[in-house]
C-alpha atoms as a PDB file:
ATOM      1  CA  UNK A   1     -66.248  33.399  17.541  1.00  0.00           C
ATOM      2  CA  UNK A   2     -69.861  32.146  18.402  1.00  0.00           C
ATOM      3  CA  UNK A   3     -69.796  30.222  22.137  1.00  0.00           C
ATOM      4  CA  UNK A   4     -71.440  29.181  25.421  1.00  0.00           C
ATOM      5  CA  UNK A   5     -71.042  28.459  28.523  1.00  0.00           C
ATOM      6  CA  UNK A   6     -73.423  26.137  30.619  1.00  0.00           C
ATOM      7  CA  UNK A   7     -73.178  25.091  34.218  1.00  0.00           C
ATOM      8  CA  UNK A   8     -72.668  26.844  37.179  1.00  0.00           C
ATOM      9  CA  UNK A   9     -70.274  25.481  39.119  1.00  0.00           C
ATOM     10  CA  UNK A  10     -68.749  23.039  36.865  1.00  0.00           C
ATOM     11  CA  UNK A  11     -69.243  24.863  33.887  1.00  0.00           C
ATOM     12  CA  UNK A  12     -68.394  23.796  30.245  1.00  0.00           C
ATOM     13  CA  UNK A  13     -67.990  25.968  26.891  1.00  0.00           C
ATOM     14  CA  UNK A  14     -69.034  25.325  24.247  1.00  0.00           C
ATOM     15  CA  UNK A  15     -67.729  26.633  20.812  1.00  0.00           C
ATOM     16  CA  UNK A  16     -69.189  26.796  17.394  1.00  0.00           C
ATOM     17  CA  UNK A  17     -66.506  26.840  14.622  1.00  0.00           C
ATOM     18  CA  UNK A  18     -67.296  28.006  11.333  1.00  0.00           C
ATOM     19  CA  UNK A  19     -64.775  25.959   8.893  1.00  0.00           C
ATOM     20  CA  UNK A  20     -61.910  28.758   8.686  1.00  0.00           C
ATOM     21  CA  UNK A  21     -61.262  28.804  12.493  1.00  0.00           C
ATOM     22  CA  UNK A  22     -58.719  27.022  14.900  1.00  0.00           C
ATOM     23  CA  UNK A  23     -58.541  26.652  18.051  1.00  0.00           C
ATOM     24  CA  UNK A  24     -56.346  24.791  21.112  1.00  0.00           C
ATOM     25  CA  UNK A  25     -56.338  24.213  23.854  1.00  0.00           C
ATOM     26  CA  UNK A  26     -54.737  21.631  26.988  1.00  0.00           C
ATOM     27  CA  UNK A  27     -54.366  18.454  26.377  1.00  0.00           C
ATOM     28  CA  UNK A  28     -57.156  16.412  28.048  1.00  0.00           C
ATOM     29  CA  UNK A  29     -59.536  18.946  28.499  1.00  0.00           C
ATOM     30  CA  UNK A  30     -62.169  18.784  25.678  1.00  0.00           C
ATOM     31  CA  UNK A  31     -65.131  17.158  26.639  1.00  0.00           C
ATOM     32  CA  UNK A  32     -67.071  16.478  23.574  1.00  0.00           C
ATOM     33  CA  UNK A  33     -67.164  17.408  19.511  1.00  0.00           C
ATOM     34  CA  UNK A  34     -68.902  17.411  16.247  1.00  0.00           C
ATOM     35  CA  UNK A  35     -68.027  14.657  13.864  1.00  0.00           C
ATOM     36  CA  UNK A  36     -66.618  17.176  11.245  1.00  0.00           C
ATOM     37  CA  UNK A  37     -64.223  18.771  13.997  1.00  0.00           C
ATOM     38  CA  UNK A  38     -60.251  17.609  13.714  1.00  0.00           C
ATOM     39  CA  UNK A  39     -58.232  17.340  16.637  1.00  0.00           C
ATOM     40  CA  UNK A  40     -54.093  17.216  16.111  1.00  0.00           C
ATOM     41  CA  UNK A  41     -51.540  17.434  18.797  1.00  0.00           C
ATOM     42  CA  UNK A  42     -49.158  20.321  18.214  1.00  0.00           C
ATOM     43  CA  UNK A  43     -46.199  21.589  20.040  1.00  0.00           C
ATOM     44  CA  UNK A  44     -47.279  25.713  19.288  1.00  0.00           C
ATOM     45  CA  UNK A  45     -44.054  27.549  19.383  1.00  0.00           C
ATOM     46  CA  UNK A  46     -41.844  24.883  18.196  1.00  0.00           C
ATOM     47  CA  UNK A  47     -40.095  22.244  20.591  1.00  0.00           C
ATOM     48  CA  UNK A  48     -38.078  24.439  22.890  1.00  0.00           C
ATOM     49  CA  UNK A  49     -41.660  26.454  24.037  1.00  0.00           C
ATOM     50  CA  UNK A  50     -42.796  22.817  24.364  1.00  0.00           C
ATOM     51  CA  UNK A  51     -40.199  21.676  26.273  1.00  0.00           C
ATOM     52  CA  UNK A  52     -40.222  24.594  28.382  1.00  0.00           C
ATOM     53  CA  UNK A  53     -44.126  24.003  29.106  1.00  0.00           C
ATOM     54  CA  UNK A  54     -43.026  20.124  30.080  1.00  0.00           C
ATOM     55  CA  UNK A  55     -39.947  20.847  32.049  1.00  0.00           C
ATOM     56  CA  UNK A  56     -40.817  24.493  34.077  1.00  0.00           C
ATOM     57  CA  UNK A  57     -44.841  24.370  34.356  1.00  0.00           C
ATOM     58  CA  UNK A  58     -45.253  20.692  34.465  1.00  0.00           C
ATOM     59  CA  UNK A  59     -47.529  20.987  31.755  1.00  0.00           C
ATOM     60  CA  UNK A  60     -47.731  18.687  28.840  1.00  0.00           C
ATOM     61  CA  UNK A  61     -45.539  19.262  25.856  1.00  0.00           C
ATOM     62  CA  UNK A  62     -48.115  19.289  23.021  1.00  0.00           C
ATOM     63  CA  UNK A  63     -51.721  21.706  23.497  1.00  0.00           C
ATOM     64  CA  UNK A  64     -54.523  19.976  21.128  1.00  0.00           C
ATOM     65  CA  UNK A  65     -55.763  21.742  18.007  1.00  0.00           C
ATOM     66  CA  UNK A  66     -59.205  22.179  16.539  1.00  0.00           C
ATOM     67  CA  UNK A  67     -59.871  22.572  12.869  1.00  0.00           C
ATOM     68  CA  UNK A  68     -63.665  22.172  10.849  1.00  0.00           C
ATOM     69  CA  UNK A  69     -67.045  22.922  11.079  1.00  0.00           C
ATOM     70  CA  UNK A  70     -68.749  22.316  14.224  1.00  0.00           C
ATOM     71  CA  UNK A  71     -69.036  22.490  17.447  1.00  0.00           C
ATOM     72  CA  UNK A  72     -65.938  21.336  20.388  1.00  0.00           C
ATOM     73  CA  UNK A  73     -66.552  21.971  24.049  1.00  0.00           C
ATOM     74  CA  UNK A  74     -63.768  22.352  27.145  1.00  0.00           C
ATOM     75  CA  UNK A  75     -63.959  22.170  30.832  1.00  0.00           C
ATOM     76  CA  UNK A  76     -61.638  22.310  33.625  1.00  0.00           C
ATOM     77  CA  UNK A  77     -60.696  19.244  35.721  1.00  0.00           C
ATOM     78  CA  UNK A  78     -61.867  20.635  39.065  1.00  0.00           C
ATOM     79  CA  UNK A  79     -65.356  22.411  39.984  1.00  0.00           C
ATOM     80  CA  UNK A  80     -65.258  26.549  38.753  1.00  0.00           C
ATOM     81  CA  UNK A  81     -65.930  28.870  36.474  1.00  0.00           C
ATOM     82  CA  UNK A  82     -64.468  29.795  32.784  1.00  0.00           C
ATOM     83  CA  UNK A  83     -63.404  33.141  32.026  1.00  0.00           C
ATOM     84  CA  UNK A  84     -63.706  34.614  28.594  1.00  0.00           C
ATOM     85  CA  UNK A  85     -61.613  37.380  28.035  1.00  0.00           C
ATOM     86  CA  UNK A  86     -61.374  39.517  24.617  1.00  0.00           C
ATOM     87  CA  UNK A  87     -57.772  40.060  24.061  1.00  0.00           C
ATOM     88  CA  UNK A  88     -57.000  43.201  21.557  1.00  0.00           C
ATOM     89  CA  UNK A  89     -55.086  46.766  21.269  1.00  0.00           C
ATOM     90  CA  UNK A  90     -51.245  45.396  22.163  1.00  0.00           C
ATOM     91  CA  UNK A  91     -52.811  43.981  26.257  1.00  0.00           C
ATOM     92  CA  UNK A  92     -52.070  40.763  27.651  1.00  0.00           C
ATOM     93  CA  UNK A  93     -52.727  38.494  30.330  1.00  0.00           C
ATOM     94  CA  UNK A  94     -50.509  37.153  32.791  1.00  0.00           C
ATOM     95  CA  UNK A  95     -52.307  34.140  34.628  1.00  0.00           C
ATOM     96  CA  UNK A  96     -51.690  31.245  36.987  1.00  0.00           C
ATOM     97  CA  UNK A  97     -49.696  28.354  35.071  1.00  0.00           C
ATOM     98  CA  UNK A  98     -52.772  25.962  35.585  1.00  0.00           C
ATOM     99  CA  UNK A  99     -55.238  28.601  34.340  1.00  0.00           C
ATOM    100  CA  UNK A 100     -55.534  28.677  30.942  1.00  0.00           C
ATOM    101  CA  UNK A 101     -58.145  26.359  28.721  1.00  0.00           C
ATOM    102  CA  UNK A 102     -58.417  26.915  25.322  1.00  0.00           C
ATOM    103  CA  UNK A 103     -58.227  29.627  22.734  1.00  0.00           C
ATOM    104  CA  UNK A 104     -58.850  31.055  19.085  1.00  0.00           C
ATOM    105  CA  UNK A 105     -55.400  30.383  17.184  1.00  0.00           C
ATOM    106  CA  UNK A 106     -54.559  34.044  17.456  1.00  0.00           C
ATOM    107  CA  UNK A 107     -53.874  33.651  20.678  1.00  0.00           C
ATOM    108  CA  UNK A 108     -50.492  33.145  21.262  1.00  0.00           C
ATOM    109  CA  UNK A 109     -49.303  31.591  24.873  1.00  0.00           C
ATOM    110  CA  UNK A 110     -45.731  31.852  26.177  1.00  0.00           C
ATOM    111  CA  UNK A 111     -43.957  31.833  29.737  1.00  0.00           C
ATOM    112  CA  UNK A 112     -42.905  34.317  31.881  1.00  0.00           C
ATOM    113  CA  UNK A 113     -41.011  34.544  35.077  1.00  0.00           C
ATOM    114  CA  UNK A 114     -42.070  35.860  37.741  1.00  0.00           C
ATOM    115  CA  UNK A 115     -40.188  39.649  38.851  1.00  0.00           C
ATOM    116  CA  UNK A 116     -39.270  39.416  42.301  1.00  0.00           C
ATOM    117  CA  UNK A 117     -37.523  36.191  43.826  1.00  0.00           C
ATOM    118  CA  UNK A 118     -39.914  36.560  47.034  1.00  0.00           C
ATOM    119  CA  UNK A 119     -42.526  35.591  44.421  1.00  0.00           C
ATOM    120  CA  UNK A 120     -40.933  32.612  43.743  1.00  0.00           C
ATOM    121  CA  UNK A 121     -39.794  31.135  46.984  1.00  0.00           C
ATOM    122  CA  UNK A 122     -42.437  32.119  49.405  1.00  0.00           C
ATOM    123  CA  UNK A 123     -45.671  32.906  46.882  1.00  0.00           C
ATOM    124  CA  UNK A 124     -46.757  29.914  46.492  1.00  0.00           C
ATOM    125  CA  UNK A 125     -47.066  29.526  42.972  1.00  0.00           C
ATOM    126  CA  UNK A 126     -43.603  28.606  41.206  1.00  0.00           C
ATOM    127  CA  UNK A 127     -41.726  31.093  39.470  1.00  0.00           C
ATOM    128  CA  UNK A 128     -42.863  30.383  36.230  1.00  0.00           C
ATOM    129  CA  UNK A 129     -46.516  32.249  34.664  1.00  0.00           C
ATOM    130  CA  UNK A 130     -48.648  32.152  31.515  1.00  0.00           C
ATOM    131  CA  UNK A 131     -48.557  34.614  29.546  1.00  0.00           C
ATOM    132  CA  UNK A 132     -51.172  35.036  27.046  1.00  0.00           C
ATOM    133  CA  UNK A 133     -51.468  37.544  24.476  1.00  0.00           C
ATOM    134  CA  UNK A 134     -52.923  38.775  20.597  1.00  0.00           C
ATOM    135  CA  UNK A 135     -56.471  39.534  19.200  1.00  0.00           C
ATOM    136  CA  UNK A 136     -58.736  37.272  19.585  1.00  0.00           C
ATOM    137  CA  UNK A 137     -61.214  35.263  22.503  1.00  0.00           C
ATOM    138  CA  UNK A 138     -59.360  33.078  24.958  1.00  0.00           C
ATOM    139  CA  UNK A 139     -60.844  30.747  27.959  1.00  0.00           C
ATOM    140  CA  UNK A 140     -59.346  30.313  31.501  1.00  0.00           C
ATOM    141  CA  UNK A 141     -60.698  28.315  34.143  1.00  0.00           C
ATOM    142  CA  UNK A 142     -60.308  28.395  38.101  1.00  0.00           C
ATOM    143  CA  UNK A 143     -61.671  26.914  41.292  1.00  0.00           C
ATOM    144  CA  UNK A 144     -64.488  28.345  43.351  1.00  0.00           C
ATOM    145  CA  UNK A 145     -66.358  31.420  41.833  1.00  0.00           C
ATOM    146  CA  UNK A 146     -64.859  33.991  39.925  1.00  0.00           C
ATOM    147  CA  UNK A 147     -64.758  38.333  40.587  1.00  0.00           C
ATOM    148  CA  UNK A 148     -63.116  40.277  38.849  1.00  0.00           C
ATOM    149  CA  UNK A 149     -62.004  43.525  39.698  1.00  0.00           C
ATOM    150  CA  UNK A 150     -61.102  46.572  37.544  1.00  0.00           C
ATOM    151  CA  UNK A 151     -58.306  48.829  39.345  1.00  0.00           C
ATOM    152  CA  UNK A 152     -58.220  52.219  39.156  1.00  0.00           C
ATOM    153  CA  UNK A 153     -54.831  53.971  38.514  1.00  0.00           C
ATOM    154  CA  UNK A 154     -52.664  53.690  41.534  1.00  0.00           C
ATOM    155  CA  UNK A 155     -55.251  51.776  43.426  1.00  0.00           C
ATOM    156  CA  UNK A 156     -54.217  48.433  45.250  1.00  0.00           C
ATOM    157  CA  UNK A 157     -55.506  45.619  46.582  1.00  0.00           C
ATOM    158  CA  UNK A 158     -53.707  42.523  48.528  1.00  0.00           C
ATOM    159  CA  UNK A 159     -54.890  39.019  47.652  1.00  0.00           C
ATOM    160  CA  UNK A 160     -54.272  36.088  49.827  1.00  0.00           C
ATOM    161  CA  UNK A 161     -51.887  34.278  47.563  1.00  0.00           C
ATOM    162  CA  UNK A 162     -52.877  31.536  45.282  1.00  0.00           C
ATOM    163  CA  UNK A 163     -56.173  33.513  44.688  1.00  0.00           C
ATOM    164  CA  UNK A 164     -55.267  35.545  41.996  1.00  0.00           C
ATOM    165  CA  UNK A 165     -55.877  33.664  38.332  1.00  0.00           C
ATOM    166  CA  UNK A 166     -54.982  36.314  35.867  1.00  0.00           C
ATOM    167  CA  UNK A 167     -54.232  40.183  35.204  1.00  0.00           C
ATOM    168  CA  UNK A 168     -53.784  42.359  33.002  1.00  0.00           C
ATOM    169  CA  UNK A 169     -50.231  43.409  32.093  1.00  0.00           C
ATOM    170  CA  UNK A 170     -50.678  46.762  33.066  1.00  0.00           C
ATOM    171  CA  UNK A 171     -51.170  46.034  36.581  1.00  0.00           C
ATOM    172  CA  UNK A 172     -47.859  46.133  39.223  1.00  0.00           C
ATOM    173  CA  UNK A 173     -47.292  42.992  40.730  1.00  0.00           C
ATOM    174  CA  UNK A 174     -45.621  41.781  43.857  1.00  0.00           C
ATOM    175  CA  UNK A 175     -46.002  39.318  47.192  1.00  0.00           C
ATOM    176  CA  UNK A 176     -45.306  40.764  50.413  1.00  0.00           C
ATOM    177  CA  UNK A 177     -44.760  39.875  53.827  1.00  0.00           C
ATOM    178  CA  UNK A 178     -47.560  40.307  56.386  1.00  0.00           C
ATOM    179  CA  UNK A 179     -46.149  42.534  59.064  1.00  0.00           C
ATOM    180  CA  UNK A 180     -46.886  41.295  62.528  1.00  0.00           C
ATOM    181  CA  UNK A 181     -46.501  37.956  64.357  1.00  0.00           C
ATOM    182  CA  UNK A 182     -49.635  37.787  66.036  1.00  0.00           C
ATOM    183  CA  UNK A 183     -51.313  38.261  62.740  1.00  0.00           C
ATOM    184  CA  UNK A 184     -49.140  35.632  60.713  1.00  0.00           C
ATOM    185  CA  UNK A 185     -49.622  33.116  64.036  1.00  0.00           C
ATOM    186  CA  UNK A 186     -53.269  33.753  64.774  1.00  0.00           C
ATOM    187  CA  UNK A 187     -54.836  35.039  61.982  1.00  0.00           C
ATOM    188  CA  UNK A 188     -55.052  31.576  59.825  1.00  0.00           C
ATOM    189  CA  UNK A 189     -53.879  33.363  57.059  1.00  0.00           C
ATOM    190  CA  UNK A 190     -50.311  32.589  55.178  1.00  0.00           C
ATOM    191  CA  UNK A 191     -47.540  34.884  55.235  1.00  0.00           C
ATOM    192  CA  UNK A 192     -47.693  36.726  52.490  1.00  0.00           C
ATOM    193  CA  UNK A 193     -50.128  38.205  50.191  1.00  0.00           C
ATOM    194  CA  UNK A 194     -50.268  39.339  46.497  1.00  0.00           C
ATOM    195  CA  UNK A 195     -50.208  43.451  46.472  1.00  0.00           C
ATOM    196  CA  UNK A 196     -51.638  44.509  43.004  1.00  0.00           C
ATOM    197  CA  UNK A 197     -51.985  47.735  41.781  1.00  0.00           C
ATOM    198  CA  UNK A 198     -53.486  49.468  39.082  1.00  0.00           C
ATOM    199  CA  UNK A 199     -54.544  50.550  36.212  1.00  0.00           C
ATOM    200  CA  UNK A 200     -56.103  47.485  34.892  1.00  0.00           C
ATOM    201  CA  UNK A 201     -58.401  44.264  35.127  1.00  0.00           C
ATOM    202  CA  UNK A 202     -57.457  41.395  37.697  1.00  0.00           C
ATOM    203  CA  UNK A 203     -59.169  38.490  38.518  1.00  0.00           C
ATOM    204  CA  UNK A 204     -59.655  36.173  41.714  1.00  0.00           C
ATOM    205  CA  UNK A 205     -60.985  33.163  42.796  1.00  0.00           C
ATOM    206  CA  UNK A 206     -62.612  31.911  45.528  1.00  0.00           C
ATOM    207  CA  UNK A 207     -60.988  28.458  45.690  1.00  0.00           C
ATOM    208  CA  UNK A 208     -57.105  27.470  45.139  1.00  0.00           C
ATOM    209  CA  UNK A 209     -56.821  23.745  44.423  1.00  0.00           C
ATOM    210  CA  UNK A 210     -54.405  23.645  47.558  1.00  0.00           C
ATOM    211  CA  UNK A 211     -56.911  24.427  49.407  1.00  0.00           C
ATOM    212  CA  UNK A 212     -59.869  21.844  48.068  1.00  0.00           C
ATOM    213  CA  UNK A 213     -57.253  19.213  48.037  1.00  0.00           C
ATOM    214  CA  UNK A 214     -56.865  20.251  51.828  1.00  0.00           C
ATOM    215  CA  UNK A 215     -60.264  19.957  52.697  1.00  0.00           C
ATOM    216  CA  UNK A 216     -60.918  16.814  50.797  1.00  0.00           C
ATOM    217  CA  UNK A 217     -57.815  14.943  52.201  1.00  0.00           C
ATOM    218  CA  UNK A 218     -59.259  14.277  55.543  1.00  0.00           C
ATOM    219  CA  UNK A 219     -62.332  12.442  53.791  1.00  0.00           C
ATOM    220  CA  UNK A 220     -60.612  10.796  50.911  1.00  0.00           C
ATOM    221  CA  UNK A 221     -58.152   9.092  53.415  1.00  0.00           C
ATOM    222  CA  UNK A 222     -60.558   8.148  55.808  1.00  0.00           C
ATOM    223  CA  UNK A 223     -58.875  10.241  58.589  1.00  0.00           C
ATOM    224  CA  UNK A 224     -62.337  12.526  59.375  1.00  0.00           C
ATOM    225  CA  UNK A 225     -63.443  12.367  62.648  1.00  0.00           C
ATOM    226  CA  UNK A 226     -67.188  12.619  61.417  1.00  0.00           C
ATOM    227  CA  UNK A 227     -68.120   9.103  59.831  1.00  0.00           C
ATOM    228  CA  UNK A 228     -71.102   9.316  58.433  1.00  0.00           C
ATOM    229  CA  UNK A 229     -70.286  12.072  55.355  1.00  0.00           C
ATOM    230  CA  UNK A 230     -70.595  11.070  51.884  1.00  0.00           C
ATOM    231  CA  UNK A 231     -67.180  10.056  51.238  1.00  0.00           C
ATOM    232  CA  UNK A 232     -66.943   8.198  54.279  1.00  0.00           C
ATOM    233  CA  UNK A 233     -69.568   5.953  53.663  1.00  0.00           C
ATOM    234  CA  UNK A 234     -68.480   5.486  49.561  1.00  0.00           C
ATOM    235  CA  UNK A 235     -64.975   4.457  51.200  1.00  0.00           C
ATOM    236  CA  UNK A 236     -66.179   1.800  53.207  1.00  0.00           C
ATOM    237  CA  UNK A 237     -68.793   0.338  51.114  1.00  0.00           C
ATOM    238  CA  UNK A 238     -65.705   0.223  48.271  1.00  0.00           C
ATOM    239  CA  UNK A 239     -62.879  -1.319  50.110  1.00  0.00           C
ATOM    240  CA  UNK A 240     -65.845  -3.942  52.530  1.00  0.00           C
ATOM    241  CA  UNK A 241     -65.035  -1.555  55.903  1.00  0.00           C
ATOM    242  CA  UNK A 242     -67.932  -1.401  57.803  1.00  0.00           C
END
């Protein structure tokens, strides 16, 4: 599969298809294609998997699919970067439920729960992950930029949680408390982190989307005690405040 990816950070892929592939991807998330290029909604998996999307990740029922000669490109909804990974030998990825973009039609995506109940109630995420598995290229996308980290066997790292977009399934998984009361009050961090540990690829992100939402809020709702930002100043010009 022949693509690129332009932008830094609000970056786009773009993917050449040859005739004899497919691809798909979520719905709303193309941004342009070639003439020749088809686009179908399809509920992949049959209408229980895309009922379970709708109903558990609050995504939409049907993912879009590509078919022709061409070129189709994709982009997230929120500034970041896309990740290609090269899926092959029996591995798959478990990611975020908002993560994934688009992918060859070898790719197969399902949903997984998460393992531990502390995951669900206090990690921030829901208790319901992508998984995404088969032989071929898919695209993910997150906030913020992207590092990814390859984990050694039996090494760990903890993640502030929310951070972590993807990993392989070879890597332990689990959220933890942070011990201490000075550190959960004082600190500014949550409390409880992501412990992953290895062997295998993870991947992280700089932003969560709780947290640019957070940041945004103050100026989107005209609550910011500085007046003269950006936002500010579009708010008042487009409701007549002055």
């Amino acid at each position: 599969m022949k693509y690129e990816i332009f932008g830094d950070n609000l970056q786009m892929v773009n993917v050449e298809m040859d005739g004899n592939e497919k691809l798909f991807g979520e719905a709303g998330v193309m941004v342009y294609m070639s003439n020749d290029i088809k686009m179908e909604p399809v509920a992949r998996g049959g209408f229980l998997k895309g009922l379970g999307r709708k109903m558990f990740m609050g995504e939409s029922f049907f993912l879009t699919e590509f078919t022709g000669r061409g070129n189709v490109a994709f982009a997230g909804n929120v500034p970041g970067k896309i990740i290609v990974i090269k899926l092959g030998g029996g591995k798959s990825i478990l990611a975020q439920r908002d993560a994934f973009l688009c992918a060859s039609d070898k790719i197969e995506l399902s949903m997984e729960f998460q393992k531990r109940l502390s995951s669900t109630f206090f990690g921030g995420e829901g208790w319901i992950i992508e998984k995404i598995s088969g032989e071929d290229m898919c695209f993910l996308h997150a906030c913020g930029d992207i590092k990814e980290i390859e984990l050694k066997s039996g090494e760990t790292i903890k993640v502030d949680t929310g951070s972590v977009v993807a990993w392989e399934d070879s890597v332990n998984y689990s959220v933890n408390r942070v011990k201490g009361v000075k550190t959960v009050l004082f600190a500014g961090e949550g409390l409880f982190l992501t412990t992953l540990t290895g062997a295998g690829k993870v991947w992280i992100q700089s932003m969560t989307l709780h947290n640019l939402a957070s940041a945004l809020s103050p100026f989107i709702s005209g609550k910011s005690s500085g007046s003269g930002g950006v936002l500010s100043t579009l708010t008042r010009e487009s409701f007549g405040r002055r």
